[in-house]
PDB file of N, CA and C in Angstrom:
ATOM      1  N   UNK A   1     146.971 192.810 155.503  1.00  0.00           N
ATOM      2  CA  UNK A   1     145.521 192.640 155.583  1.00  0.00           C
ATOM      3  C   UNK A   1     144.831 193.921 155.123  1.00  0.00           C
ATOM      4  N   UNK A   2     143.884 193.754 153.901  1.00  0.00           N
ATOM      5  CA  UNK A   2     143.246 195.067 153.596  1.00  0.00           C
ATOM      6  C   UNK A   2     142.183 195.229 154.787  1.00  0.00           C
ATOM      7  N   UNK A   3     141.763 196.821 154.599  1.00  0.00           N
ATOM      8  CA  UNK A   3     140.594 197.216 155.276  1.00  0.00           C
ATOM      9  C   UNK A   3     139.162 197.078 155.277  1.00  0.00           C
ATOM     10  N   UNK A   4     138.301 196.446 155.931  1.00  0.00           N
ATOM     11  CA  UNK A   4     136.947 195.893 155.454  1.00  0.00           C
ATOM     12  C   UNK A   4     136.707 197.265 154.542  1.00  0.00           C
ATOM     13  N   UNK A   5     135.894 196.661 153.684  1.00  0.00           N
ATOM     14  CA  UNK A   5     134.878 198.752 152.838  1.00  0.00           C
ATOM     15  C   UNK A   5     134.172 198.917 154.039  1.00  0.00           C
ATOM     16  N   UNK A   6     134.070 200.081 153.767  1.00  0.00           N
ATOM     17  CA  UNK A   6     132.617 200.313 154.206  1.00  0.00           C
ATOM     18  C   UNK A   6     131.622 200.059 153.791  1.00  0.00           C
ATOM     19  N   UNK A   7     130.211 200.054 154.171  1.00  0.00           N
ATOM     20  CA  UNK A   7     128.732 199.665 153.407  1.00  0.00           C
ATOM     21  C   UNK A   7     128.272 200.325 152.310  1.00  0.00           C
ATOM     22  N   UNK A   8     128.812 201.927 152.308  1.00  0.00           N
ATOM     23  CA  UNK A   8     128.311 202.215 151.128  1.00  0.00           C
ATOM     24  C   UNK A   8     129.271 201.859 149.924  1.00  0.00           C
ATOM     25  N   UNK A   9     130.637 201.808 149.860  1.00  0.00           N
ATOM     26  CA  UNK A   9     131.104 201.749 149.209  1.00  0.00           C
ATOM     27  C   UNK A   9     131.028 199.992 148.828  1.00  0.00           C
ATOM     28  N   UNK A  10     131.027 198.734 149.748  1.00  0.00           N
ATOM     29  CA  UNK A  10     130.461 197.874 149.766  1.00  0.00           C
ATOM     30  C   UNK A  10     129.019 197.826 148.381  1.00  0.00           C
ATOM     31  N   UNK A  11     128.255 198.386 148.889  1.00  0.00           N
ATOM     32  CA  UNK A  11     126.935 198.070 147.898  1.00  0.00           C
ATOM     33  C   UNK A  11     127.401 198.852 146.602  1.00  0.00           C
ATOM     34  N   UNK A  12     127.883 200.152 146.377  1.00  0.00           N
ATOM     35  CA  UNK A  12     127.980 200.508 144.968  1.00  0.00           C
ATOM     36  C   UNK A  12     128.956 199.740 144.150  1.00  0.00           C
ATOM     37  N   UNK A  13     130.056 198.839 144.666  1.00  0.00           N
ATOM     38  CA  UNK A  13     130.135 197.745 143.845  1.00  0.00           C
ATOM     39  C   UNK A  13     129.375 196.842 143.459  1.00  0.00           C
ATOM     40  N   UNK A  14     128.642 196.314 144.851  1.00  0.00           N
ATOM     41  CA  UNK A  14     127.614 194.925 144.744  1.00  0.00           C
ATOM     42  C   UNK A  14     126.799 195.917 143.518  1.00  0.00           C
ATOM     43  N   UNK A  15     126.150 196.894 143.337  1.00  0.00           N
ATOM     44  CA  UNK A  15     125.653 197.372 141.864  1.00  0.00           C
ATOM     45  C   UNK A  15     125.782 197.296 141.192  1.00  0.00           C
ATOM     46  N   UNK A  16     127.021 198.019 140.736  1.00  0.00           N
ATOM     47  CA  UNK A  16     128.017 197.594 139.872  1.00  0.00           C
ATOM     48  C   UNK A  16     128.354 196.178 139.163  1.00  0.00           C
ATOM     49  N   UNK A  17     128.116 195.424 140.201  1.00  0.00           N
ATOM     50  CA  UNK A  17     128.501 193.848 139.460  1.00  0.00           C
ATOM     51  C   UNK A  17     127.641 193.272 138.177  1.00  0.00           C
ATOM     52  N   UNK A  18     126.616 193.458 138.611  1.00  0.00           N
ATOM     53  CA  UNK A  18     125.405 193.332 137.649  1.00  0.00           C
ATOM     54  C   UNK A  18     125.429 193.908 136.045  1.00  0.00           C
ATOM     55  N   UNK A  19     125.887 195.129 135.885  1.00  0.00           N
ATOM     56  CA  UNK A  19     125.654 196.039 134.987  1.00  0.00           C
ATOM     57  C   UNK A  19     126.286 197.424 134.884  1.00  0.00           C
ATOM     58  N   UNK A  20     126.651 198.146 133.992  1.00  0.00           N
ATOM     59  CA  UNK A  20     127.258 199.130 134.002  1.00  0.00           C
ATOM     60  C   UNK A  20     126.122 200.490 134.255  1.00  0.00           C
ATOM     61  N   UNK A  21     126.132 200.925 135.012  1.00  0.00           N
ATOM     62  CA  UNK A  21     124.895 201.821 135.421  1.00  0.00           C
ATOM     63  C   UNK A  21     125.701 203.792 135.670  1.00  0.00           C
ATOM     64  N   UNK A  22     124.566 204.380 135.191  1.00  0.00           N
ATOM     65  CA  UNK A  22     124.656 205.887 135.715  1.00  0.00           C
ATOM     66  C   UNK A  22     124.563 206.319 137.023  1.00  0.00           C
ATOM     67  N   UNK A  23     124.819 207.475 137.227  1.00  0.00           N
ATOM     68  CA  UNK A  23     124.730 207.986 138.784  1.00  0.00           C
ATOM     69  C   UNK A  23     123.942 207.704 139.594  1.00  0.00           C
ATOM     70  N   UNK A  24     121.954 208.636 138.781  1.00  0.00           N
ATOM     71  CA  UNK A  24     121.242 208.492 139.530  1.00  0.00           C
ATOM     72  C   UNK A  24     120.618 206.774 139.322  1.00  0.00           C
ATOM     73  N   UNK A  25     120.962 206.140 138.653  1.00  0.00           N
ATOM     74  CA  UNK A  25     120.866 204.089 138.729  1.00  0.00           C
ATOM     75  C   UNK A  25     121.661 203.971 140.019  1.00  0.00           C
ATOM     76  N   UNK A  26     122.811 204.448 140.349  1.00  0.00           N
ATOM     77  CA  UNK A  26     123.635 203.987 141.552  1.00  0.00           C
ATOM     78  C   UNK A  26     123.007 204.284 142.766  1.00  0.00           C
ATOM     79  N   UNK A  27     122.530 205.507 142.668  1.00  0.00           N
ATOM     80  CA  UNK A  27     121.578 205.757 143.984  1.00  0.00           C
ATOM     81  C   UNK A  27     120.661 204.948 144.213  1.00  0.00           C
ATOM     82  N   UNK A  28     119.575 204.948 143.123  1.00  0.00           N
ATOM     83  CA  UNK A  28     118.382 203.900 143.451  1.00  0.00           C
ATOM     84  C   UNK A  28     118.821 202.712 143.906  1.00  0.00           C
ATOM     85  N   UNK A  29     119.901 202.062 143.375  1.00  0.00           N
ATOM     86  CA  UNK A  29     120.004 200.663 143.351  1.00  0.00           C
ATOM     87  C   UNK A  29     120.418 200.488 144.666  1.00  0.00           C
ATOM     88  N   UNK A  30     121.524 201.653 145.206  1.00  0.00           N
ATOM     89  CA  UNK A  30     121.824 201.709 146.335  1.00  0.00           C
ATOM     90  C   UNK A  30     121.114 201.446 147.527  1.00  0.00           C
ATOM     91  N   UNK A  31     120.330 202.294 147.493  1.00  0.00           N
ATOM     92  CA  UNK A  31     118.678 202.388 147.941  1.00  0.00           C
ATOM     93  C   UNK A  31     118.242 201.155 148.346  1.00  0.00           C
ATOM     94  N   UNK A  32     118.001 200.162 146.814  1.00  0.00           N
ATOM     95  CA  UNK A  32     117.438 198.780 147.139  1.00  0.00           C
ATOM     96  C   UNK A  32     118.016 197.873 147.937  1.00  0.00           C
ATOM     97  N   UNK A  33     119.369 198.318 147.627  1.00  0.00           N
ATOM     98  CA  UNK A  33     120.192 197.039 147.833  1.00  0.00           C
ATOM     99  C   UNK A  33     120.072 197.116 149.582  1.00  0.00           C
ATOM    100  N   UNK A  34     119.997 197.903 149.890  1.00  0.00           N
ATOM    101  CA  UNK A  34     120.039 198.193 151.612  1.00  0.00           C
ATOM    102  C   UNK A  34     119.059 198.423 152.171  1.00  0.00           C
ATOM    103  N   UNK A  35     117.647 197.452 151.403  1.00  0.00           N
ATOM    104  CA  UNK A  35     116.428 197.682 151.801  1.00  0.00           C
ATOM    105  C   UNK A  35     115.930 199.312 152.709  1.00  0.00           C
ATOM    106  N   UNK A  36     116.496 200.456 152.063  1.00  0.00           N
ATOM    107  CA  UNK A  36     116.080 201.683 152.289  1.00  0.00           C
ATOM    108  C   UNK A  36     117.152 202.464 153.366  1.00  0.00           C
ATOM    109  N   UNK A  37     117.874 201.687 153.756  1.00  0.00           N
ATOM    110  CA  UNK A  37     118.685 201.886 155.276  1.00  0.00           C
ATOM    111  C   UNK A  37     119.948 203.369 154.874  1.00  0.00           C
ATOM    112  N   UNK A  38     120.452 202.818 153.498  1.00  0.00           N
ATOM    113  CA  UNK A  38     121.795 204.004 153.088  1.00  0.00           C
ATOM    114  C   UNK A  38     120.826 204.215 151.664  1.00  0.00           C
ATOM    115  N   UNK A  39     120.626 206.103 151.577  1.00  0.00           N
ATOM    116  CA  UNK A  39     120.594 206.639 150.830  1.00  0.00           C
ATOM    117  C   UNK A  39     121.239 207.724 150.331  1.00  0.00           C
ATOM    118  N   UNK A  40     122.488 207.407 149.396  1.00  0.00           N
ATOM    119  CA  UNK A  40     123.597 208.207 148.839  1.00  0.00           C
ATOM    120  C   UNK A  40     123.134 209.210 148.191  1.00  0.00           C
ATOM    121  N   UNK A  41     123.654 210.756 148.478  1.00  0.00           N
ATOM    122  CA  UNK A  41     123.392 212.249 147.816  1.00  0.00           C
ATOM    123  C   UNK A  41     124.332 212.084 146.804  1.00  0.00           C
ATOM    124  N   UNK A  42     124.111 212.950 145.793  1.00  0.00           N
ATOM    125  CA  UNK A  42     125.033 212.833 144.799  1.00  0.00           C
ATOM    126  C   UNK A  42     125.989 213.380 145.122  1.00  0.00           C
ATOM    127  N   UNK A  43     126.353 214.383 145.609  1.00  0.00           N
ATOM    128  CA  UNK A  43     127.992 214.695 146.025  1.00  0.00           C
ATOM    129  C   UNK A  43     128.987 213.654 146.480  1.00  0.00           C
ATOM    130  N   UNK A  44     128.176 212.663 147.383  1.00  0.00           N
ATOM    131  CA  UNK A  44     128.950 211.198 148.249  1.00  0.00           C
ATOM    132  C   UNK A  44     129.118 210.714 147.418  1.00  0.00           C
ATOM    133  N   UNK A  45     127.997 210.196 146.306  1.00  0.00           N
ATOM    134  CA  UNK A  45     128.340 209.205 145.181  1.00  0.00           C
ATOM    135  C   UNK A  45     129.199 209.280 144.419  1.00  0.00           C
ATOM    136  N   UNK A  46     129.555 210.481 144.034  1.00  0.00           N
ATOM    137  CA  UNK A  46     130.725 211.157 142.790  1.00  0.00           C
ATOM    138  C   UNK A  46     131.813 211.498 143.171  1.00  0.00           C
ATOM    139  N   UNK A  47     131.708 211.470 144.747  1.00  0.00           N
ATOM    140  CA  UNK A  47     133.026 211.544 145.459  1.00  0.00           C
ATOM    141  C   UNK A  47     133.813 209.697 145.506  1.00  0.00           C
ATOM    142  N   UNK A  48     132.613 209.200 145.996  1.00  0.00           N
ATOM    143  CA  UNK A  48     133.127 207.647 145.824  1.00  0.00           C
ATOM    144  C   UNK A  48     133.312 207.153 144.290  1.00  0.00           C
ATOM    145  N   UNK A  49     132.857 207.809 143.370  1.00  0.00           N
ATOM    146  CA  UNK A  49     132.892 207.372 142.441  1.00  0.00           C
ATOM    147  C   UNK A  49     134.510 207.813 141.495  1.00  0.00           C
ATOM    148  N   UNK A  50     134.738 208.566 141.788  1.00  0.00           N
ATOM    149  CA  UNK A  50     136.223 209.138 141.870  1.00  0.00           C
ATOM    150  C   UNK A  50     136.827 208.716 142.323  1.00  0.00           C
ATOM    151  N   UNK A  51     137.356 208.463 143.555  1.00  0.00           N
ATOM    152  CA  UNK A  51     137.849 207.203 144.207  1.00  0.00           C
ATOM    153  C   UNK A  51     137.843 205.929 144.200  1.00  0.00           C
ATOM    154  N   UNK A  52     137.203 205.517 143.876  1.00  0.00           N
ATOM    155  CA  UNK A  52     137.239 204.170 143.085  1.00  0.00           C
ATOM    156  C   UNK A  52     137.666 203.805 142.019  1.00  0.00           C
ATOM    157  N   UNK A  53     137.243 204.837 140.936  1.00  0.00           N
ATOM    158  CA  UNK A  53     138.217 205.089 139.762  1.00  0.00           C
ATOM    159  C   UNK A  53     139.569 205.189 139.549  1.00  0.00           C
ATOM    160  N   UNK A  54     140.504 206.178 140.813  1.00  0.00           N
ATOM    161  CA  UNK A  54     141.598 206.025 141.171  1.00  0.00           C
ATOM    162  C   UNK A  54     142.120 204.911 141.208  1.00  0.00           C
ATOM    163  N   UNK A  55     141.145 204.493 142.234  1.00  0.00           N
ATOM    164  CA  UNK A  55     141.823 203.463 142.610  1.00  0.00           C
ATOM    165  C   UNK A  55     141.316 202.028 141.890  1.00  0.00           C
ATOM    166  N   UNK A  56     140.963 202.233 140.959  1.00  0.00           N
ATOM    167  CA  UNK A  56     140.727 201.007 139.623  1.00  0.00           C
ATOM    168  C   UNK A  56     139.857 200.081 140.278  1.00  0.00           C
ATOM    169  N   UNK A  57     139.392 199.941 140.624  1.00  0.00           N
ATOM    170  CA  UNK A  57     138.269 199.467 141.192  1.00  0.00           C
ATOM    171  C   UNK A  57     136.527 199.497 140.224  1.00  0.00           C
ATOM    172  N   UNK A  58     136.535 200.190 139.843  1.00  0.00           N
ATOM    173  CA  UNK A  58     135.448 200.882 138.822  1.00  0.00           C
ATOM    174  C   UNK A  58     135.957 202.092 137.509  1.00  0.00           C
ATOM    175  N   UNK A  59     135.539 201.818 136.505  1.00  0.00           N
ATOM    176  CA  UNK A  59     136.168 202.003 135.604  1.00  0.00           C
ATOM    177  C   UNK A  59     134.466 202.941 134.406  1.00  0.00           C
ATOM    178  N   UNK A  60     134.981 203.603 133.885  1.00  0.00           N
ATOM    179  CA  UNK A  60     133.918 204.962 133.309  1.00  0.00           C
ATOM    180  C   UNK A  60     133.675 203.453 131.664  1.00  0.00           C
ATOM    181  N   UNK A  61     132.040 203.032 131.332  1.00  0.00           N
ATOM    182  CA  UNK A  61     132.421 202.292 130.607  1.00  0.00           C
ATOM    183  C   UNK A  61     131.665 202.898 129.252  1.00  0.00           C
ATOM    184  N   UNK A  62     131.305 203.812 129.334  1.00  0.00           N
ATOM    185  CA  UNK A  62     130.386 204.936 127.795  1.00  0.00           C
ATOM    186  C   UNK A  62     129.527 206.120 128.743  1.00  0.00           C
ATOM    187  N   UNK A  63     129.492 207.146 127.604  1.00  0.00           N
ATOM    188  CA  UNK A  63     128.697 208.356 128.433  1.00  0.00           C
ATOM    189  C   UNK A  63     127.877 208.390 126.929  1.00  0.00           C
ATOM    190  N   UNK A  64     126.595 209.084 127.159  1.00  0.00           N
ATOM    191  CA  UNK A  64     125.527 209.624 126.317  1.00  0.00           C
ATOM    192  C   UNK A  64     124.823 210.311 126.711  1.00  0.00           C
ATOM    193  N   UNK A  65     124.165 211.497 125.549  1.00  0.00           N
ATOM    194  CA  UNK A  65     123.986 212.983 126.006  1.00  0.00           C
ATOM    195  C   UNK A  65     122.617 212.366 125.929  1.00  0.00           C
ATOM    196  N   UNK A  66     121.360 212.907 127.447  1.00  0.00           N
ATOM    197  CA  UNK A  66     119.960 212.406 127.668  1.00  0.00           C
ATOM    198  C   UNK A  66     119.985 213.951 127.969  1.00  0.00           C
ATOM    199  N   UNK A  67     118.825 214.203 127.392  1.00  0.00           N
ATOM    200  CA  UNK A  67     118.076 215.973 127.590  1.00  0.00           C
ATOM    201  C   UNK A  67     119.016 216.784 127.206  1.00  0.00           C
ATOM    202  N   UNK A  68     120.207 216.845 126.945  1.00  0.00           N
ATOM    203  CA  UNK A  68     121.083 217.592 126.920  1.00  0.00           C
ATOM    204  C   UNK A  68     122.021 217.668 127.724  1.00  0.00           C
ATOM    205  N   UNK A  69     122.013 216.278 128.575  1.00  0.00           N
ATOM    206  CA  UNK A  69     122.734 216.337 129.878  1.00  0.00           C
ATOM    207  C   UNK A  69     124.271 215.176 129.434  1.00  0.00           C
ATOM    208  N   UNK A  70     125.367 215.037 130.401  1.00  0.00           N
ATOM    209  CA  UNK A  70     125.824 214.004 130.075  1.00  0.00           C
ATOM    210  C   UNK A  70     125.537 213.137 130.687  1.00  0.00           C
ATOM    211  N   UNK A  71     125.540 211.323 130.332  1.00  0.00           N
ATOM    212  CA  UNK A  71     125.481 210.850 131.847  1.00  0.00           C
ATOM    213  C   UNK A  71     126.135 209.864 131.509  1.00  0.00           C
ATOM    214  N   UNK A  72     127.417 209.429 131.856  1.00  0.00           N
ATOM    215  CA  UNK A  72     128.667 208.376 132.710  1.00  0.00           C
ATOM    216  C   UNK A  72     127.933 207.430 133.259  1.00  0.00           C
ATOM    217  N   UNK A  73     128.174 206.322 132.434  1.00  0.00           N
ATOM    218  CA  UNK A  73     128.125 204.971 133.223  1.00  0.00           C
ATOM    219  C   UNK A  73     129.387 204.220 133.661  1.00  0.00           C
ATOM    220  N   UNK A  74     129.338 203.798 134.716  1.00  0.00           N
ATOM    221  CA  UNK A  74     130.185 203.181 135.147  1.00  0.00           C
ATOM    222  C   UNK A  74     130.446 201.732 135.414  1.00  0.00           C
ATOM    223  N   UNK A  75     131.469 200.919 135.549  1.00  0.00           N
ATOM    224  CA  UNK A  75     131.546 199.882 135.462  1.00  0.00           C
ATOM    225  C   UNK A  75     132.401 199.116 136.433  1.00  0.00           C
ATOM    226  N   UNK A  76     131.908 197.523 136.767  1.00  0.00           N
ATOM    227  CA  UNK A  76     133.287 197.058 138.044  1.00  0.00           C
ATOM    228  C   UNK A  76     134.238 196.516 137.170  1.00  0.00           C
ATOM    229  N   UNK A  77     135.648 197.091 137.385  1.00  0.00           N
ATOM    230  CA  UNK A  77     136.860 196.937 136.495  1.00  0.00           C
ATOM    231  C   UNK A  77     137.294 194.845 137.346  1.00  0.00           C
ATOM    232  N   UNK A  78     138.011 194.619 136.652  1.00  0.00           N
ATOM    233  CA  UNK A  78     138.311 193.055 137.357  1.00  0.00           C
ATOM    234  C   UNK A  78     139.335 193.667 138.627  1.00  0.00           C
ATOM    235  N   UNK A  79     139.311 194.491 138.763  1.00  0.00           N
ATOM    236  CA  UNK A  79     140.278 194.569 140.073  1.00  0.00           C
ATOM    237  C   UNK A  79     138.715 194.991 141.616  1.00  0.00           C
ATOM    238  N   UNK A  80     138.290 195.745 140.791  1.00  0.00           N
ATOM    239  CA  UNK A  80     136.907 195.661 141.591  1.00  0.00           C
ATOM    240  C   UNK A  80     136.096 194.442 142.119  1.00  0.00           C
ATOM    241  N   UNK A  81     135.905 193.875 140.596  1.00  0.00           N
ATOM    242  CA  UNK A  81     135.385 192.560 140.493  1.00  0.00           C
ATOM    243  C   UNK A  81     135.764 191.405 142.305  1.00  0.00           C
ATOM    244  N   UNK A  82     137.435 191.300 141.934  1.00  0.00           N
ATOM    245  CA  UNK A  82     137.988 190.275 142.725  1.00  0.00           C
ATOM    246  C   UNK A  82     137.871 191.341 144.099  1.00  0.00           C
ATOM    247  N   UNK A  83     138.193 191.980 144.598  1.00  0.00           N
ATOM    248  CA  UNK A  83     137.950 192.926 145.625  1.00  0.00           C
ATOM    249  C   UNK A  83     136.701 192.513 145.988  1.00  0.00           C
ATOM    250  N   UNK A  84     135.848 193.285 145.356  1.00  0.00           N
ATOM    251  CA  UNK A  84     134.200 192.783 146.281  1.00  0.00           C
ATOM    252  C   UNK A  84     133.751 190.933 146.753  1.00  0.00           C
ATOM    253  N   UNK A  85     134.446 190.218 145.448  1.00  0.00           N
ATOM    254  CA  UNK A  85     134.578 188.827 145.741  1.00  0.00           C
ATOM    255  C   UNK A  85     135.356 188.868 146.896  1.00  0.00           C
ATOM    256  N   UNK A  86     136.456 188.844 147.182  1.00  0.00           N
ATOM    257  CA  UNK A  86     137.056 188.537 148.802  1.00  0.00           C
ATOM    258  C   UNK A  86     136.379 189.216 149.950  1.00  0.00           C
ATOM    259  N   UNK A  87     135.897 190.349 149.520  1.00  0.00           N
ATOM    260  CA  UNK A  87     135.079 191.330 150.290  1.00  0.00           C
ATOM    261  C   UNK A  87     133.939 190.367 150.963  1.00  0.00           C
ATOM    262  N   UNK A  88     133.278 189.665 150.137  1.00  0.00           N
ATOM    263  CA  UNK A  88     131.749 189.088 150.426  1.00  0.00           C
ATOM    264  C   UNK A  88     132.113 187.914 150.894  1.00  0.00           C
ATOM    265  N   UNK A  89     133.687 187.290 150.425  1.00  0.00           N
ATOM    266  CA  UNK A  89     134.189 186.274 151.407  1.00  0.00           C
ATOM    267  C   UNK A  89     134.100 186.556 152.997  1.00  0.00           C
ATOM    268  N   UNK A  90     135.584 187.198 153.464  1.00  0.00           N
ATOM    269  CA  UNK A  90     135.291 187.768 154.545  1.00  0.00           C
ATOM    270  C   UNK A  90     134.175 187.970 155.208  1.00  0.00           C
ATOM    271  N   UNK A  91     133.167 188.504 154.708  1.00  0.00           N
ATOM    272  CA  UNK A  91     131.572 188.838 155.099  1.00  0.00           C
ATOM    273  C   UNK A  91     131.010 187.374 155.455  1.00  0.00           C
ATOM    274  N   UNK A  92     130.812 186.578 154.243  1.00  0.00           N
ATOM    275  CA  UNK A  92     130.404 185.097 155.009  1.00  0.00           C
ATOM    276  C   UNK A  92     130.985 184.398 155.827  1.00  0.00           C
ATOM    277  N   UNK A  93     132.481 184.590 155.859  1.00  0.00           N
ATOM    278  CA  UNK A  93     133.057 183.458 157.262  1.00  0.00           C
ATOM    279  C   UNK A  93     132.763 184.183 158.339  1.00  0.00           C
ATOM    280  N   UNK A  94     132.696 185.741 158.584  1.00  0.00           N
ATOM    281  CA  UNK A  94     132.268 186.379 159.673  1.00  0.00           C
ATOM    282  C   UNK A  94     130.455 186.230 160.104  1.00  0.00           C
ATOM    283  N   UNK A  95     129.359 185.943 158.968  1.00  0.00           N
ATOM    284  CA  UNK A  95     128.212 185.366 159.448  1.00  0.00           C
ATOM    285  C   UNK A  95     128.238 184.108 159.913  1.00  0.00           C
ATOM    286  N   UNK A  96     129.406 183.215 159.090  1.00  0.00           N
ATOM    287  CA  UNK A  96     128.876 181.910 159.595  1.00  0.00           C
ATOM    288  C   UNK A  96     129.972 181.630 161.070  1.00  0.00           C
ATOM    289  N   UNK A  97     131.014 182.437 161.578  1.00  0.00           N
ATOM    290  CA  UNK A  97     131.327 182.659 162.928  1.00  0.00           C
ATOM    291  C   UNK A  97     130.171 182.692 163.860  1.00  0.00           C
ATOM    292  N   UNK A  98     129.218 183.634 163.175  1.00  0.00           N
ATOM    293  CA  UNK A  98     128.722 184.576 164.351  1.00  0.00           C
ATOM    294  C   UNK A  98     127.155 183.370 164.610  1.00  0.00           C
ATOM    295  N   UNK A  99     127.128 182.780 163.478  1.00  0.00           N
ATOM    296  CA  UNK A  99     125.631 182.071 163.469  1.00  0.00           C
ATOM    297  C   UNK A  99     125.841 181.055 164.224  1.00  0.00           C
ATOM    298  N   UNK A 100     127.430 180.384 164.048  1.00  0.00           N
ATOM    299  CA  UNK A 100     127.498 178.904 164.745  1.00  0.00           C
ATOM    300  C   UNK A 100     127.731 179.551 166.223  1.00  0.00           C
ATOM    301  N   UNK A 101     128.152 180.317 166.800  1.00  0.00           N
ATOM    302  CA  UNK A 101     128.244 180.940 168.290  1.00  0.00           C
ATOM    303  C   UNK A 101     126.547 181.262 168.529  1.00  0.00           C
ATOM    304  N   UNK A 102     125.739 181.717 167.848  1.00  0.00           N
ATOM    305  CA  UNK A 102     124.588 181.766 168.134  1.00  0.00           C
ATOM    306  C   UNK A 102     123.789 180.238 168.322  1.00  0.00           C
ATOM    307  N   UNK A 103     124.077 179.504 167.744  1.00  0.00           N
ATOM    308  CA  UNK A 103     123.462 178.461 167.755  1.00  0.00           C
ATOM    309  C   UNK A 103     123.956 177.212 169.010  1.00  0.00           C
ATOM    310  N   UNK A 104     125.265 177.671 169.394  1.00  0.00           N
ATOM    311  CA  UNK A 104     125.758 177.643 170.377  1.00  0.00           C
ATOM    312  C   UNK A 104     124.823 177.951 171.559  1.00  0.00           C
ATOM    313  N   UNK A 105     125.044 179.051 171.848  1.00  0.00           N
ATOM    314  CA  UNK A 105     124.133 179.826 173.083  1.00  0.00           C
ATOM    315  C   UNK A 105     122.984 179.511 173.005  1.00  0.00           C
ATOM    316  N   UNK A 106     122.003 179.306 172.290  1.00  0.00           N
ATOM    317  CA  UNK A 106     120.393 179.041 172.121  1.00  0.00           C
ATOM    318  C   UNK A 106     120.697 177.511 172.428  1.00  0.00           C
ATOM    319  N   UNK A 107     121.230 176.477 172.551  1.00  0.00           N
ATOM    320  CA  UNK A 107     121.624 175.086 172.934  1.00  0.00           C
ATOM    321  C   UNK A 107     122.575 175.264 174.447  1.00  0.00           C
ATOM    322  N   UNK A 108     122.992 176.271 174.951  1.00  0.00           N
ATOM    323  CA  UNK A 108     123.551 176.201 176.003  1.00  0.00           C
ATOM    324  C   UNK A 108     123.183 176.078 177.239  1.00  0.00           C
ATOM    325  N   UNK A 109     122.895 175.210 178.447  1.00  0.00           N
ATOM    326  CA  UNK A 109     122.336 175.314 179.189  1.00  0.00           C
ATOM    327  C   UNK A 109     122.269 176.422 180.154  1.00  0.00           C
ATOM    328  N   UNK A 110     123.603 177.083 180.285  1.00  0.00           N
ATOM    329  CA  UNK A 110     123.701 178.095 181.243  1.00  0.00           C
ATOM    330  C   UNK A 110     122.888 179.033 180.686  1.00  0.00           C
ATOM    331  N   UNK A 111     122.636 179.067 179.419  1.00  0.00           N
ATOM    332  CA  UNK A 111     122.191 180.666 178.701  1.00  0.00           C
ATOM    333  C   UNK A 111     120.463 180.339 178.330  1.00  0.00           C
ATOM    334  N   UNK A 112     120.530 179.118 178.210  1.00  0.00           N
ATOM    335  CA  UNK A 112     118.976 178.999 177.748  1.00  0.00           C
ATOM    336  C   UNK A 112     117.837 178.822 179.439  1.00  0.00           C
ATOM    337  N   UNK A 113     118.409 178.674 180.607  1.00  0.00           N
ATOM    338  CA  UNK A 113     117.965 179.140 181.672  1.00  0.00           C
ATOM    339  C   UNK A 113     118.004 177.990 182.569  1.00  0.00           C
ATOM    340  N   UNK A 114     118.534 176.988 181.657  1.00  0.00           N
ATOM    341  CA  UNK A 114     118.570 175.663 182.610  1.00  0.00           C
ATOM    342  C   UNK A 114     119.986 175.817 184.008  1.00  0.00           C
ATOM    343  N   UNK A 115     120.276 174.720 184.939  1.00  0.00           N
ATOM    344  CA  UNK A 115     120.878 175.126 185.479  1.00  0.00           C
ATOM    345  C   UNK A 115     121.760 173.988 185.776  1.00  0.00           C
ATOM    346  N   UNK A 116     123.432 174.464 185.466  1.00  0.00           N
ATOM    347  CA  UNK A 116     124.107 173.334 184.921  1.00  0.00           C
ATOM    348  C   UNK A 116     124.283 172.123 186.045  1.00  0.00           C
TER     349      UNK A 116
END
């Protein structure tokens, strides 16, 4: 059994899926994607972004010189790809666990205040 990701590393794929994007694109998007909640420094990002690479997951897909700078875009490799897919699996059978137990309890008499 693999290890759930974590959230950040979680969303800079979900980024990734879309489009092959630069650093500071990974942050922003990051940003969005977590309606403001995780905002990645660039040291975290390039650290995850290295690691992921390792580990083939995300893959370097063209660099071009802007101001004089370089900037690396990156890309979700198909091993990434299927990863975040089982990833977001897992994620929905664990909401729809947690929703049908909720919907449970809000119909339960002991819990909704009635008395059995």
């Amino acid at each position: 059994m693999e290890t759930p990701l974590r959230e950040p590393t979680f969303l800079i794929l979900t980024a990734l899926a879309g489009e092959p994007m630069h650093g500071y694109g990974l942050i922003a998007e990051v940003t969005r994607l977590s309606d403001h909640r995780i905002s990645l420094r660039p040291g975290t990002l390039y650290g995850a972004l290295d690691r992921l690479v390792d580990a083939d997951l995300v893959a370097v897909d063209h660099e071009e010189i802007v101001d004089g700078r370089l900037r690396r875009y990156y890309r979700l490799s198909e091993a990434g790809n299927r990863l975040l897919a089982a990833e977001t699996e897992r994620m929905r059978r664990n909401v729809e666990a947690a929703t049908n137990r909720l919907r449970a309890t809000a119909t339960s008499p002991r819990l909704s205040g009635e008395l059995a």
